[in-house]
Protein backbone atom coordinates (compact mmCIF):
# COMPACT_ATOMS: atom_id res chain seq x y z
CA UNK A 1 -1.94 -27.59 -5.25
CA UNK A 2 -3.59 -24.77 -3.00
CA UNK A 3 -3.62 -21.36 -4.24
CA UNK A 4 -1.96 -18.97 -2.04
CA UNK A 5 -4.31 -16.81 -0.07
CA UNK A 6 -3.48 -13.34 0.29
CA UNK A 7 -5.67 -10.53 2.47
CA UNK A 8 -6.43 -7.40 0.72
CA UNK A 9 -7.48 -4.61 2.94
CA UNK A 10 -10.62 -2.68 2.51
CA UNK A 11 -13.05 0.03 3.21
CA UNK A 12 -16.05 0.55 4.75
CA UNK A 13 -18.23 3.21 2.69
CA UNK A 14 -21.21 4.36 1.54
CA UNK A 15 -22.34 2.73 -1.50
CA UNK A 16 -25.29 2.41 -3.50
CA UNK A 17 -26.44 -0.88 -5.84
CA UNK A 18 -29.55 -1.83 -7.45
CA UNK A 19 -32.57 -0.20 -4.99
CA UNK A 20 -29.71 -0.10 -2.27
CA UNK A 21 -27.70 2.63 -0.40
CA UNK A 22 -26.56 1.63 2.68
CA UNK A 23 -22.74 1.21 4.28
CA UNK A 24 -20.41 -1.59 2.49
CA UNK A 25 -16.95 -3.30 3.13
CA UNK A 26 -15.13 -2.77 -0.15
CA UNK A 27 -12.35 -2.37 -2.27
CA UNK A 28 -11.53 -1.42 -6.14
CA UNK A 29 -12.09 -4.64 -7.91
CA UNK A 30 -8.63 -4.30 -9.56
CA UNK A 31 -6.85 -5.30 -6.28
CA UNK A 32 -8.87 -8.92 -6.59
CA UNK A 33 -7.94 -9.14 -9.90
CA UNK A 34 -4.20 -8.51 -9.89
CA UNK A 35 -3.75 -10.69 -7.13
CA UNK A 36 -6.09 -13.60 -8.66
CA UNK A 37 -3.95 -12.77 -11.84
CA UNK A 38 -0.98 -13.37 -9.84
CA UNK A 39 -2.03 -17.10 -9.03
CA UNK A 40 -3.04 -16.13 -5.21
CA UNK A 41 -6.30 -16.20 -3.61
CA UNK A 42 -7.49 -12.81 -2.74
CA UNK A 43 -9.56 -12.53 0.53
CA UNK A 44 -10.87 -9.04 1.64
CA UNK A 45 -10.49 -7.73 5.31
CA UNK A 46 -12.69 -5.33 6.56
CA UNK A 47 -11.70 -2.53 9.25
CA UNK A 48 -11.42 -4.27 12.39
CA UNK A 49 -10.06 -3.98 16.01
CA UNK A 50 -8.02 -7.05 15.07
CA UNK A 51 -7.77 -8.31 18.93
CA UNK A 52 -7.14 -11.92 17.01
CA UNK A 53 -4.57 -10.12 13.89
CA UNK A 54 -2.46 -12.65 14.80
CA UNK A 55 -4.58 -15.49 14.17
CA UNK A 56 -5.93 -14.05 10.86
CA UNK A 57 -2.45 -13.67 9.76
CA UNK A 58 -1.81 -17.63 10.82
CA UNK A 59 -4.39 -17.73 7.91
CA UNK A 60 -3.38 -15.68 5.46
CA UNK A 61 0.26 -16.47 2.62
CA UNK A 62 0.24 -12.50 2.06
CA UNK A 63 -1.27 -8.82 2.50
CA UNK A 64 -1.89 -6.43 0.57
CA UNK A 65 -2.51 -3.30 1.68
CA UNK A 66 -4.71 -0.88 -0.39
CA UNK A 67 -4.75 2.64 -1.22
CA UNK A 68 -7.28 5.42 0.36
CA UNK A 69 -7.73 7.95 2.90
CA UNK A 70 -5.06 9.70 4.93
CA UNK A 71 -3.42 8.31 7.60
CA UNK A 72 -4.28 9.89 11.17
CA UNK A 73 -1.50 12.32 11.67
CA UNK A 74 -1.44 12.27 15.45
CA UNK A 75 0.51 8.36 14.43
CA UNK A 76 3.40 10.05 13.45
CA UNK A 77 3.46 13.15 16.08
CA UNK A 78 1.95 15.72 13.46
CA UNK A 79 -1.23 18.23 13.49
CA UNK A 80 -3.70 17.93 10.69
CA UNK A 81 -2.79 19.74 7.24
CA UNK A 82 -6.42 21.31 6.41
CA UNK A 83 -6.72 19.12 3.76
CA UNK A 84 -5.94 15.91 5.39
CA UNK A 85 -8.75 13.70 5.78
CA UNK A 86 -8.65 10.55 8.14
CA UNK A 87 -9.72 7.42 8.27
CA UNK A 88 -8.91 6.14 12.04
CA UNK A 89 -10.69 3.06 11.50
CA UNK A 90 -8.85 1.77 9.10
CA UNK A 91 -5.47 3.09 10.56
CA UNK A 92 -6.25 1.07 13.71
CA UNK A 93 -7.00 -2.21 12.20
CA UNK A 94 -4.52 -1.99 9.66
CA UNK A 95 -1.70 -1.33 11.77
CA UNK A 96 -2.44 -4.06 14.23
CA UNK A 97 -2.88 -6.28 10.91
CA UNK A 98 0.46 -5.10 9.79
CA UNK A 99 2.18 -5.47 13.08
CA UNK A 100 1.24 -9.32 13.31
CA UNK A 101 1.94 -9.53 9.68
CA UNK A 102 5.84 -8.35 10.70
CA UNK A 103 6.02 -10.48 13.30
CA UNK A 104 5.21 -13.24 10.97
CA UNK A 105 7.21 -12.30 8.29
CA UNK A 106 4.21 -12.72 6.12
CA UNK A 107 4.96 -10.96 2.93
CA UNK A 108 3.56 -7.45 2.41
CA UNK A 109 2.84 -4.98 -0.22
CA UNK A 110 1.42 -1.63 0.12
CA UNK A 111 -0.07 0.24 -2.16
CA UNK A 112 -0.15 4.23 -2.09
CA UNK A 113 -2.05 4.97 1.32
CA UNK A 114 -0.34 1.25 2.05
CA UNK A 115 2.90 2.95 1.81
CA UNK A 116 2.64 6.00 3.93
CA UNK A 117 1.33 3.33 6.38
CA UNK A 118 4.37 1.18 6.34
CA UNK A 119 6.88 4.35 6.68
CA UNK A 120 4.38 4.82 9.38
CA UNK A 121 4.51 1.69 11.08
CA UNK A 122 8.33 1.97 10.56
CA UNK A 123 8.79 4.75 12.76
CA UNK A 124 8.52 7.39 9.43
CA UNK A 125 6.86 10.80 8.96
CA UNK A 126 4.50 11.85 6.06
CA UNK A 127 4.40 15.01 3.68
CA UNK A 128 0.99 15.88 4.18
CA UNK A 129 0.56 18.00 0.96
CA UNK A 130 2.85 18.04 -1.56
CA UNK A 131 1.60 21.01 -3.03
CA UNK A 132 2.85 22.69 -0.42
CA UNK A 133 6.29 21.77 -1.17
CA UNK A 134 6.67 21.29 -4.99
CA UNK A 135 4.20 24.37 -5.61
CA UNK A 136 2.08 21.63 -8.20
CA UNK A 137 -0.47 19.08 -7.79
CA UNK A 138 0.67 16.74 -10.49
CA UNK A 139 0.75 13.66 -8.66
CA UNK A 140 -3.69 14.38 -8.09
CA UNK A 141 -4.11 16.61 -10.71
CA UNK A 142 -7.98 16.43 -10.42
CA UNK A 143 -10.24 14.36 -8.83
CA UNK A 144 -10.29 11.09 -10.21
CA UNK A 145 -7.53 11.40 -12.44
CA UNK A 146 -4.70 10.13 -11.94
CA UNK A 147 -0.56 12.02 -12.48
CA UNK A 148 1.59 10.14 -14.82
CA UNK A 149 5.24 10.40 -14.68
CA UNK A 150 8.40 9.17 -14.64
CA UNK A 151 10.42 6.60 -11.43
CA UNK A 152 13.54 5.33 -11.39
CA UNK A 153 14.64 3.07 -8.62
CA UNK A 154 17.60 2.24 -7.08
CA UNK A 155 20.26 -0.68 -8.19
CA UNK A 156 20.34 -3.94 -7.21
CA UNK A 157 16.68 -2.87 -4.90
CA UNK A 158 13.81 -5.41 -4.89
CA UNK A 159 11.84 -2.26 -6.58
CA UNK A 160 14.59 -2.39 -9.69
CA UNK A 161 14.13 -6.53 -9.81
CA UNK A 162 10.31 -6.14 -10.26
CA UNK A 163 9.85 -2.92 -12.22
CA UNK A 164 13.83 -2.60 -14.12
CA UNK A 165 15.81 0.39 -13.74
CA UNK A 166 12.73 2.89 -14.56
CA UNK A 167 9.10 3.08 -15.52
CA UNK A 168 6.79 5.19 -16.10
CA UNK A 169 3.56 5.16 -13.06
CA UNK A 170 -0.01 6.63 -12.11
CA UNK A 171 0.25 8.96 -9.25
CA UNK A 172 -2.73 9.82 -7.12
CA UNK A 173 -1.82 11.25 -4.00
CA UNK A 174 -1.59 14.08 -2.49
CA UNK A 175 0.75 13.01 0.69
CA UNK A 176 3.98 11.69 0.67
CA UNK A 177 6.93 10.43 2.31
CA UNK A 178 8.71 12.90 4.43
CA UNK A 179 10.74 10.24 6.85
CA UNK A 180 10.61 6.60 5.87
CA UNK A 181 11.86 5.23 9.19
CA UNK A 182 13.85 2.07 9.07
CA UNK A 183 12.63 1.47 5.53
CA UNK A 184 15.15 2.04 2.73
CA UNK A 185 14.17 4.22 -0.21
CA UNK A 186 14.01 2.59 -3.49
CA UNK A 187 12.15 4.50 -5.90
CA UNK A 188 11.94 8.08 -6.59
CA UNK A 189 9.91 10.21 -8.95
CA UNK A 190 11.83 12.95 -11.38
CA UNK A 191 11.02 15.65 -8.66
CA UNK A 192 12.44 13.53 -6.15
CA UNK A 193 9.42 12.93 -4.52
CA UNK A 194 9.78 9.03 -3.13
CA UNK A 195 7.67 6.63 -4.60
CA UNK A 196 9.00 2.88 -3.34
CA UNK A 197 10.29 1.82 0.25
CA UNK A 198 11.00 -1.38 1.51
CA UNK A 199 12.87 -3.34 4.17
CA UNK A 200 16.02 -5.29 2.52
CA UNK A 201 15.86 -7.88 5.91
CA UNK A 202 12.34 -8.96 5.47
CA UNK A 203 11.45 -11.59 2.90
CA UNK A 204 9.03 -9.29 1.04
CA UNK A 205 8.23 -5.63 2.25
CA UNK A 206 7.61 -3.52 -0.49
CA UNK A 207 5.58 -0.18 -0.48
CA UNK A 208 4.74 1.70 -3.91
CA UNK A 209 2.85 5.08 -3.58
CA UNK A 210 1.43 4.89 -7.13
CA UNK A 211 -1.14 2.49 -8.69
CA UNK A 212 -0.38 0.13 -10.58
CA UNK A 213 -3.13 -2.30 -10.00
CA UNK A 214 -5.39 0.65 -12.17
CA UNK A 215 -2.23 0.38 -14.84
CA UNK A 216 -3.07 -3.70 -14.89
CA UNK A 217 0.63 -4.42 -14.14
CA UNK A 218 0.45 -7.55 -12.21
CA UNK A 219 4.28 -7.27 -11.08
CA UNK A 220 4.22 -6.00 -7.52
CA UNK A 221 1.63 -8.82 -7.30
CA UNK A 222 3.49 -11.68 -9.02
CA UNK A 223 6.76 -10.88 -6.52
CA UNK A 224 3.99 -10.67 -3.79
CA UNK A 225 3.24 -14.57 -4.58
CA UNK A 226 6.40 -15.34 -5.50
CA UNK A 227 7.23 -14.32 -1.88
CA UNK A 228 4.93 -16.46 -0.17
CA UNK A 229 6.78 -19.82 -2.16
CA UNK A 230 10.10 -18.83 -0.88
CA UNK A 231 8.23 -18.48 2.95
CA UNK A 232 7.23 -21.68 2.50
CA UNK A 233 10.08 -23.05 1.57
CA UNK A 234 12.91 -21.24 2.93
């Protein structure tokens, strides 16, 4: 039996390998793994114009879409924080990605940055330093390491089904979600800050603003699959 195949999407950066340094499409290699752990295929998508997204969907069982850079404020009617830093690239191809992938009703999990682009693409608002409003940084408290604290989520959610009534996450973000849109709030950190969305009409539409692909927690990823059986066969 085939293997589901489900798009992860990536970056393009500067990277440097043996005698190379030169531009690369990439992603953290624990996004291939969870979702190989979760019995899909994973297939990486570069930043693109997409003018055929829905044809690459037609392809794809599920996306995943992967943490990183701030999303462009101007998306969601907002001036630039000083410390927001854009990627519009990857806002424009992801979107249009996402958009075919709703259309679809492809299943759909984002994954911090993936997040604040779904409340996004539902018509949401983002915090664009939380600082700002809880007076801390513990959700980025340094570069590279990651905030760890509690979430508890809310009954009978698709968030509580996956992760149970609470758990305890990696935060690394520095942006949050101000409006969600027409997604429903699931999850919420112990300062209130939210940290799951998702839209109860859609198959599978989850969004989780920590990491938990860095915690090896193959959940998210297993429901993810798990998604794509019922598409096929509901």
């Amino acid at each position: 039996m085939n293997r589901p195949i489900v798009g992860i999407s990536a970056y393009v950066e500067t990277a440097r390998w043996g005698v190379w340094d030169t531009r690369a499409v990439l992603v953290p290699e624990a996004y291939v793994r969870m979702v190989r752990a979760a019995g899909a295929r994973p297939v990486v998508i570069p930043p693109d114009d997409l003018d055929d997204a829905a044809a690459l969907i037609g392809r794809l069982d599920g996306l995943v879409l992967a943490g990183g850079a701030d999303i462009e404020p101007g998306r969601y009617g907002a001036e630039a924080h000083p410390t927001t830093k854009t990627r519009p690239d990857r806002d424009a191809g992801e979107l249009t990605l996402l958009a075919a992938a709703l259309e679809a009703d492809l299943p759909v999990l984002g994954v911090c940055r993936g997040m604040e682009l779904l409340a996004v693409a539902y018509g949401g608002s983002l915090l664009q330093h939380l600082p700002d409003v809880l007076g801390n940084g513990r959700h980025q408290p340094a570069p590279g390491v990651y905030g760890v604290h509690p979430v508890h989520f809310a009954p009978g959610s698709r968030a509580e089904e996956i992760f149970g009534g609470a758990a305890e996450v990696n935060s690394y973000h520095h942006q949050g979600i101000d409006s969600p849109g027409k997604l429903s709030v699931t999850g919420w950190a112990d300062d209130d800050v939210i940290e799951a969305l998702e839209d109860p009409d859609r198959r599978f539409v989850l969004g989780v603003q920590w990491h938990p692909e860095e915690m090896g927690d193959t959940r998210p990823f297993e429901a993810l699959v798990a998604a794509v059986g019922m598409r096929a066969t509901g």
